[in-house]
C-alpha atoms as a PDB file:
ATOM      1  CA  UNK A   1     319.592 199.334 -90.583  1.00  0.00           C
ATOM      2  CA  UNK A   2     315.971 198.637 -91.781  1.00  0.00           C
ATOM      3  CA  UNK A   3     314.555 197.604 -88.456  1.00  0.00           C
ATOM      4  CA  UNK A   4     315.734 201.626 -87.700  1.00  0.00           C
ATOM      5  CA  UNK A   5     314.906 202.881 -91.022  1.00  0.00           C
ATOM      6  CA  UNK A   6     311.291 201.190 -89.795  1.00  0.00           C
ATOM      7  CA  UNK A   7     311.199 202.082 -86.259  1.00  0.00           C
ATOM      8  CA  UNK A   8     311.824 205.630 -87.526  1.00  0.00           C
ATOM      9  CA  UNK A   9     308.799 205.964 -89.805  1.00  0.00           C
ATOM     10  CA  UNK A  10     306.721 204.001 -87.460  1.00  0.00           C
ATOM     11  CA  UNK A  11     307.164 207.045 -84.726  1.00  0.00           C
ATOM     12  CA  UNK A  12     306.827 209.441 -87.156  1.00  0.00           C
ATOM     13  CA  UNK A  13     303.459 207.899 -88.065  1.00  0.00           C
ATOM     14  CA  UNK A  14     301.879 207.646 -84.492  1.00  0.00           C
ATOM     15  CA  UNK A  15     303.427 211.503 -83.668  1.00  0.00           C
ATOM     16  CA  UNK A  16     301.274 212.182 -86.672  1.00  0.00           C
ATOM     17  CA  UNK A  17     298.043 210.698 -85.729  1.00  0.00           C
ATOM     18  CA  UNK A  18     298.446 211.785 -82.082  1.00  0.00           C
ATOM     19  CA  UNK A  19     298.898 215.200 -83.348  1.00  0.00           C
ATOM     20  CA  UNK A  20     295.709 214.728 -85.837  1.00  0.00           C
ATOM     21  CA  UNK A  21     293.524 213.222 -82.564  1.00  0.00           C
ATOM     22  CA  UNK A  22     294.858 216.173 -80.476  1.00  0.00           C
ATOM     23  CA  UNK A  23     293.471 218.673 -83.117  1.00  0.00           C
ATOM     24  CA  UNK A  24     290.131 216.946 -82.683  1.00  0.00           C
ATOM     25  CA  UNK A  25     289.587 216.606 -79.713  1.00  0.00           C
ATOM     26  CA  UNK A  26     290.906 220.508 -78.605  1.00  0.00           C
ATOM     27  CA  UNK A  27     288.162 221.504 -81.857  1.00  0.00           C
ATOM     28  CA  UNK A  28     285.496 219.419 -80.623  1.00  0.00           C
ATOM     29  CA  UNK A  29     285.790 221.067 -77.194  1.00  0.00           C
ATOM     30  CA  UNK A  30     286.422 224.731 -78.272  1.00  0.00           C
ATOM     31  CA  UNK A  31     282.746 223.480 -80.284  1.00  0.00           C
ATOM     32  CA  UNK A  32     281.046 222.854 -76.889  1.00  0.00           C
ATOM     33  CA  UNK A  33     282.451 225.632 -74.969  1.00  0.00           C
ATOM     34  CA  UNK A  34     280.935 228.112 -78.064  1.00  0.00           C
ATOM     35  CA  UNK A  35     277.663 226.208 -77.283  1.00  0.00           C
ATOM     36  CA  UNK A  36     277.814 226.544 -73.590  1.00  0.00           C
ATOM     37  CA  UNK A  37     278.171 229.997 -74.113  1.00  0.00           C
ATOM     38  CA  UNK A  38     275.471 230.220 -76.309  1.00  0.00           C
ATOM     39  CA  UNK A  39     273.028 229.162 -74.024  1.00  0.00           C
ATOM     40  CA  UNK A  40     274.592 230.330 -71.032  1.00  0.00           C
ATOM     41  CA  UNK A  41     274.869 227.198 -69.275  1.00  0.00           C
ATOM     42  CA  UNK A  42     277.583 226.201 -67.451  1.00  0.00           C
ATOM     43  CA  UNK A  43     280.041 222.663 -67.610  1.00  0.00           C
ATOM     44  CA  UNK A  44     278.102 220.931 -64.896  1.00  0.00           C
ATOM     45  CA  UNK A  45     275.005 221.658 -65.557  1.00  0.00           C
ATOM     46  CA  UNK A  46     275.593 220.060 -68.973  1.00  0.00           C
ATOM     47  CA  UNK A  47     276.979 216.587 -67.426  1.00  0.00           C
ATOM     48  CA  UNK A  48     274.303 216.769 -65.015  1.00  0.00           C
ATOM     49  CA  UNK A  49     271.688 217.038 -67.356  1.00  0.00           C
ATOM     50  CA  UNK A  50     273.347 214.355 -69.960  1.00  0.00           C
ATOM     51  CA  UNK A  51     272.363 211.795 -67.420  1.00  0.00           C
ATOM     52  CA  UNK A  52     268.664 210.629 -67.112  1.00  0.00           C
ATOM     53  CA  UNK A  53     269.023 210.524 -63.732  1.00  0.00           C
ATOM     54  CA  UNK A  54     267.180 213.065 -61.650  1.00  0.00           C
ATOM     55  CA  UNK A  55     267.209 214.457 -57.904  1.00  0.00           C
ATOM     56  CA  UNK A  56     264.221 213.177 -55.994  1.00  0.00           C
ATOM     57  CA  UNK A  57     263.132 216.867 -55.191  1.00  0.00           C
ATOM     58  CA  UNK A  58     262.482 217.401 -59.232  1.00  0.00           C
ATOM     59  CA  UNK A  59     260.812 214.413 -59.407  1.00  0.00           C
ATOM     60  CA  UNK A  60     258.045 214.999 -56.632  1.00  0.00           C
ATOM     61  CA  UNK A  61     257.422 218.591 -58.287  1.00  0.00           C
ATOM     62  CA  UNK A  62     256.910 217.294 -61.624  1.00  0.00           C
ATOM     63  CA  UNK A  63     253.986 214.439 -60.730  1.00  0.00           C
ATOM     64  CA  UNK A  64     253.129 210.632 -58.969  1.00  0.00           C
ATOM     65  CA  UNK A  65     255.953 208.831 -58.352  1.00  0.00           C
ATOM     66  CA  UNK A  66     256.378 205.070 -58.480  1.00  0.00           C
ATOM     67  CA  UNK A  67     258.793 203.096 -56.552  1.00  0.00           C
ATOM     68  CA  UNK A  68     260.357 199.784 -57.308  1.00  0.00           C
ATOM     69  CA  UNK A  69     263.096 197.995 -54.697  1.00  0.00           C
ATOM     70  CA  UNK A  70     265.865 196.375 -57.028  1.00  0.00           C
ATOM     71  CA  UNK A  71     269.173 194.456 -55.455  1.00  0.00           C
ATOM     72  CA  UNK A  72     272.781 195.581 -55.909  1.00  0.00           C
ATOM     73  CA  UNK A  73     273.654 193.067 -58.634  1.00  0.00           C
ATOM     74  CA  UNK A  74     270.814 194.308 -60.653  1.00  0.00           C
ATOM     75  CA  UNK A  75     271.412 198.243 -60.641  1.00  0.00           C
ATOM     76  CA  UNK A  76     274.187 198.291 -62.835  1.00  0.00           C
ATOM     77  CA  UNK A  77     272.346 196.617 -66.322  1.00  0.00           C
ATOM     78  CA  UNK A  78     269.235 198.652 -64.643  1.00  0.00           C
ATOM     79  CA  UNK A  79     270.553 202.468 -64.825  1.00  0.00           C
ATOM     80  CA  UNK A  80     272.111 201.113 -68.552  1.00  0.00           C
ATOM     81  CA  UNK A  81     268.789 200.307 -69.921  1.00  0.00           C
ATOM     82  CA  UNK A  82     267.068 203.204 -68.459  1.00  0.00           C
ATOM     83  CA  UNK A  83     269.307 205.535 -69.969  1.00  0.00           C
ATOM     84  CA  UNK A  84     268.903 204.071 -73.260  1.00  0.00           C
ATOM     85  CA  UNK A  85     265.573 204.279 -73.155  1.00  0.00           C
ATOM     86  CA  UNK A  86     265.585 207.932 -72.089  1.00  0.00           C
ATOM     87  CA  UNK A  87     263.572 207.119 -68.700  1.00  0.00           C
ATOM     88  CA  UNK A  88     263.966 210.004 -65.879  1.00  0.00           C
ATOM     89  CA  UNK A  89     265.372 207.875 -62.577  1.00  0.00           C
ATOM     90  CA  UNK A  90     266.261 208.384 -58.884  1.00  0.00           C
ATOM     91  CA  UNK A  91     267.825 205.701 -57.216  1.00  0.00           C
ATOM     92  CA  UNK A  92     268.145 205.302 -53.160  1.00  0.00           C
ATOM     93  CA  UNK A  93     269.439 203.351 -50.939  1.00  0.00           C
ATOM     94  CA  UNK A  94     267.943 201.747 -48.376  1.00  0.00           C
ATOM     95  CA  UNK A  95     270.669 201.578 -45.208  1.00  0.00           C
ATOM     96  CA  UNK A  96     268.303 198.826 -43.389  1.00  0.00           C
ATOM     97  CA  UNK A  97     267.988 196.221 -46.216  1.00  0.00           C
ATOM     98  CA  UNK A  98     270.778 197.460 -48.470  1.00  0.00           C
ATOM     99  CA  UNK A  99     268.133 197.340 -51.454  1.00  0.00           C
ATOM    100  CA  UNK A 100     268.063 200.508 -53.788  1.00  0.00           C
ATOM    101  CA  UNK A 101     264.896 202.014 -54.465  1.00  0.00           C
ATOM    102  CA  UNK A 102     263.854 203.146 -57.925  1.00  0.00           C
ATOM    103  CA  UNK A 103     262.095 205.876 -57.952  1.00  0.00           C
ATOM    104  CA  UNK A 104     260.319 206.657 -61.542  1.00  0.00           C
ATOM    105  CA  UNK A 105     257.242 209.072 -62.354  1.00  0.00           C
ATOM    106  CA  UNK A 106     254.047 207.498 -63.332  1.00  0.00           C
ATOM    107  CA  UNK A 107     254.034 208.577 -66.735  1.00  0.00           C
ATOM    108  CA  UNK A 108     256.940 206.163 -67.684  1.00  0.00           C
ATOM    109  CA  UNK A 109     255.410 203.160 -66.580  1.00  0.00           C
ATOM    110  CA  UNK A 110     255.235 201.070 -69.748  1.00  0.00           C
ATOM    111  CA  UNK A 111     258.924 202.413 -70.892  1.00  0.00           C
ATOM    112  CA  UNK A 112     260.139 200.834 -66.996  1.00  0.00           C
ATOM    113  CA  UNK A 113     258.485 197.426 -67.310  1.00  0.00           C
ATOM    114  CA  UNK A 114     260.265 196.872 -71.001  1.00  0.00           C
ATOM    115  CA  UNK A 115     263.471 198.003 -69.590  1.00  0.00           C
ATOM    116  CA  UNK A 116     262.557 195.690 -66.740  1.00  0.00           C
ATOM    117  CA  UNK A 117     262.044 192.425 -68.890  1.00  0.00           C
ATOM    118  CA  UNK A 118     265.286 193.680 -71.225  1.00  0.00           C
ATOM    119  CA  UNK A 119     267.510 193.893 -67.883  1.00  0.00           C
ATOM    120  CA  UNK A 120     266.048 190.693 -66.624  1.00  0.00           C
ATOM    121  CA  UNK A 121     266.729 189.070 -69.701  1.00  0.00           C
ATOM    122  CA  UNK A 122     270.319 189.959 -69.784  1.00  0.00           C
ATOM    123  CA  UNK A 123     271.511 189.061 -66.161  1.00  0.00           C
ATOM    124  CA  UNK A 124     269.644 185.866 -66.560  1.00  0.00           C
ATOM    125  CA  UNK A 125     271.781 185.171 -69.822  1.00  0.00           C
ATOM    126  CA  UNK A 126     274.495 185.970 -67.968  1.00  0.00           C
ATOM    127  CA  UNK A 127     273.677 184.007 -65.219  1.00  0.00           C
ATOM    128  CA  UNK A 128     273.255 180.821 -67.421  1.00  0.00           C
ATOM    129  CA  UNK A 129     276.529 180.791 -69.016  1.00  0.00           C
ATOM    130  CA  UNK A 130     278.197 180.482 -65.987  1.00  0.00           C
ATOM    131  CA  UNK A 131     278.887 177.413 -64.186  1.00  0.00           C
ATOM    132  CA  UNK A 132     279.289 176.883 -60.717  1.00  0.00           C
ATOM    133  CA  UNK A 133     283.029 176.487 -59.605  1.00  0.00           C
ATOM    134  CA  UNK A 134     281.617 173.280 -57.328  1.00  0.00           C
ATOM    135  CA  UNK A 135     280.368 172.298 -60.719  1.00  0.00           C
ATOM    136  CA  UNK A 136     283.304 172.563 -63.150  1.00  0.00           C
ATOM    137  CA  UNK A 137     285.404 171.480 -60.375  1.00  0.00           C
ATOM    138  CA  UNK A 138     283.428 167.910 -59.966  1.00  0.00           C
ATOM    139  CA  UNK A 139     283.499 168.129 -64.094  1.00  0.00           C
ATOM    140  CA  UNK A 140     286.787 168.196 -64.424  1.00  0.00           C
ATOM    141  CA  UNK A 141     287.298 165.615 -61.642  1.00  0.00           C
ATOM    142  CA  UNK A 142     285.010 163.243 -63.381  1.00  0.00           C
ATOM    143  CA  UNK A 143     287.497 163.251 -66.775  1.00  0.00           C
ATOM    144  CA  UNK A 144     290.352 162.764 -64.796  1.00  0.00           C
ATOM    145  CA  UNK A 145     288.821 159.656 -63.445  1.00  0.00           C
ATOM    146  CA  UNK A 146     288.029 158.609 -66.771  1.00  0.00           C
ATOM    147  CA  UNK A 147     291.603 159.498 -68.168  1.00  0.00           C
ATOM    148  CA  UNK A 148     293.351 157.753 -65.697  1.00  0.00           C
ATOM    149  CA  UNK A 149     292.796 153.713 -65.225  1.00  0.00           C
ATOM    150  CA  UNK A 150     294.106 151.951 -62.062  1.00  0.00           C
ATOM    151  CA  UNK A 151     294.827 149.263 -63.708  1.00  0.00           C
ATOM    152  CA  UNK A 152     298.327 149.010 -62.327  1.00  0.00           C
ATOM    153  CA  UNK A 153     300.556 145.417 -62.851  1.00  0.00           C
ATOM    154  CA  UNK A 154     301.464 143.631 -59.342  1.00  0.00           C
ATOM    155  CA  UNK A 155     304.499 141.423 -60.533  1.00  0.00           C
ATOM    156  CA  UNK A 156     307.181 141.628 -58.495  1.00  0.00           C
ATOM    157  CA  UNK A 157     310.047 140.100 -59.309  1.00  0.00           C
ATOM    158  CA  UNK A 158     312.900 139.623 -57.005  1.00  0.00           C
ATOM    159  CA  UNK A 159     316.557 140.246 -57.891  1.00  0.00           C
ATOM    160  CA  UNK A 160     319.066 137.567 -57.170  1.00  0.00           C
ATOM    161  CA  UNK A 161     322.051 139.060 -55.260  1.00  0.00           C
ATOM    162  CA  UNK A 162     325.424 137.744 -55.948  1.00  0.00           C
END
C-alpha cells in the first residue's frame, strides 16, 4: 500500500517536470525561430555559422593562409580548443598520408600556437595515465609471483593396506 501510494506520487512528479522541460524547451525554440525571422536567416545557416569552422573558399578570399599537418588522434582535442578559442578553421584530409591539414588565416597565428601547446598538453596527460596492457599485464604477474610461494611439502607417506 505505501510502496503504491509512493510509486504513485513519484510518476506524478516526473510527468510534472517532463511537462515543465517540455514547456522550455518548445519556448526556447519558438525564441529562436522569432530571431531567425528577425534577421531573415534561415536554420542552417545558423548551425553553420555556430561552428568556427569555415569552407576553404571563404578562407582564401578573406587573406594568407597557413597550413599545419596534424594526425587523426590529435584532431579531435584540436577542433575543441579551436572552437573555444573562437579561431576560424578548415580541416582536410590528405588521401595519400591520411594526415589532416589545418588550414588557419595568418592573422590567428598566436591564438593557434596556444591552442597548440593547450591540446598538446592534454593528449600528453592523457597519454601518461595510461599504462601499457604489456605493462600492467607483467605488473600484475609480478604480485602473483610474490603472493604465491612454492614452497610445497614432499612427505609422502604410504598407507598400509590391510
Amino acid at each position: 500500500m505505501i510502496n503504491e501510494e509512493t510509486s504513485n506520487k513519484t510518476l506524478h512528479m516526473e510527468m510534472q517536470a517532463a511537462k515543465v522541460t517540455a514547456k522550455g524547451i518548445q519556448k526556447l525554440l519558438k525564441d529562436l525561430m522569432q530571431k531567425l525571422d528577425q534577421q531573415k536567416q534561415s536554420l542552417d545557416s545558423y548551425l553553420k555559422s555556430s561552428s568556427k569552422e569555415v569552407t576553404m573558399k571563404d578562407m582564401v578570399k578573406k587573406g594568407q593562409l597557413e597550413e599545419l599537418e596534424v594526425k587523426d588522434c590529435d584532431l579531435k582535442e584540436l577542433k575543441k580548443e579551436l572552437n573555444k578559442n573562437g579561431v576560424k578553421f578548415s580541416v582536410m584530409k590528405d588521401k595519400e598520408t591520411g594526415n589532416h591539414s589545418v588550414f588557419f588565416q595568418a592573422k590567428d597565428t598566436a591564438v593557434m600556437e596556444k591552442a597548440f601547446r593547450n591540446t598538446l598538453a592534454t593528449v600528453e596527460k592523457k597519454e601518461a595515465k595510461k599504462d601499457s596492457v604489456i605493462q600492467s599485464i607483467d605488473k600484475y604477474k609480478q604480485a602473483m609471483k610474490d603472493t604465491v610461494t612454492k614452497d610445497k611439502v614432499k612427505n609422502k607417506q604410504k598407507e598400509q593396506s590391510l
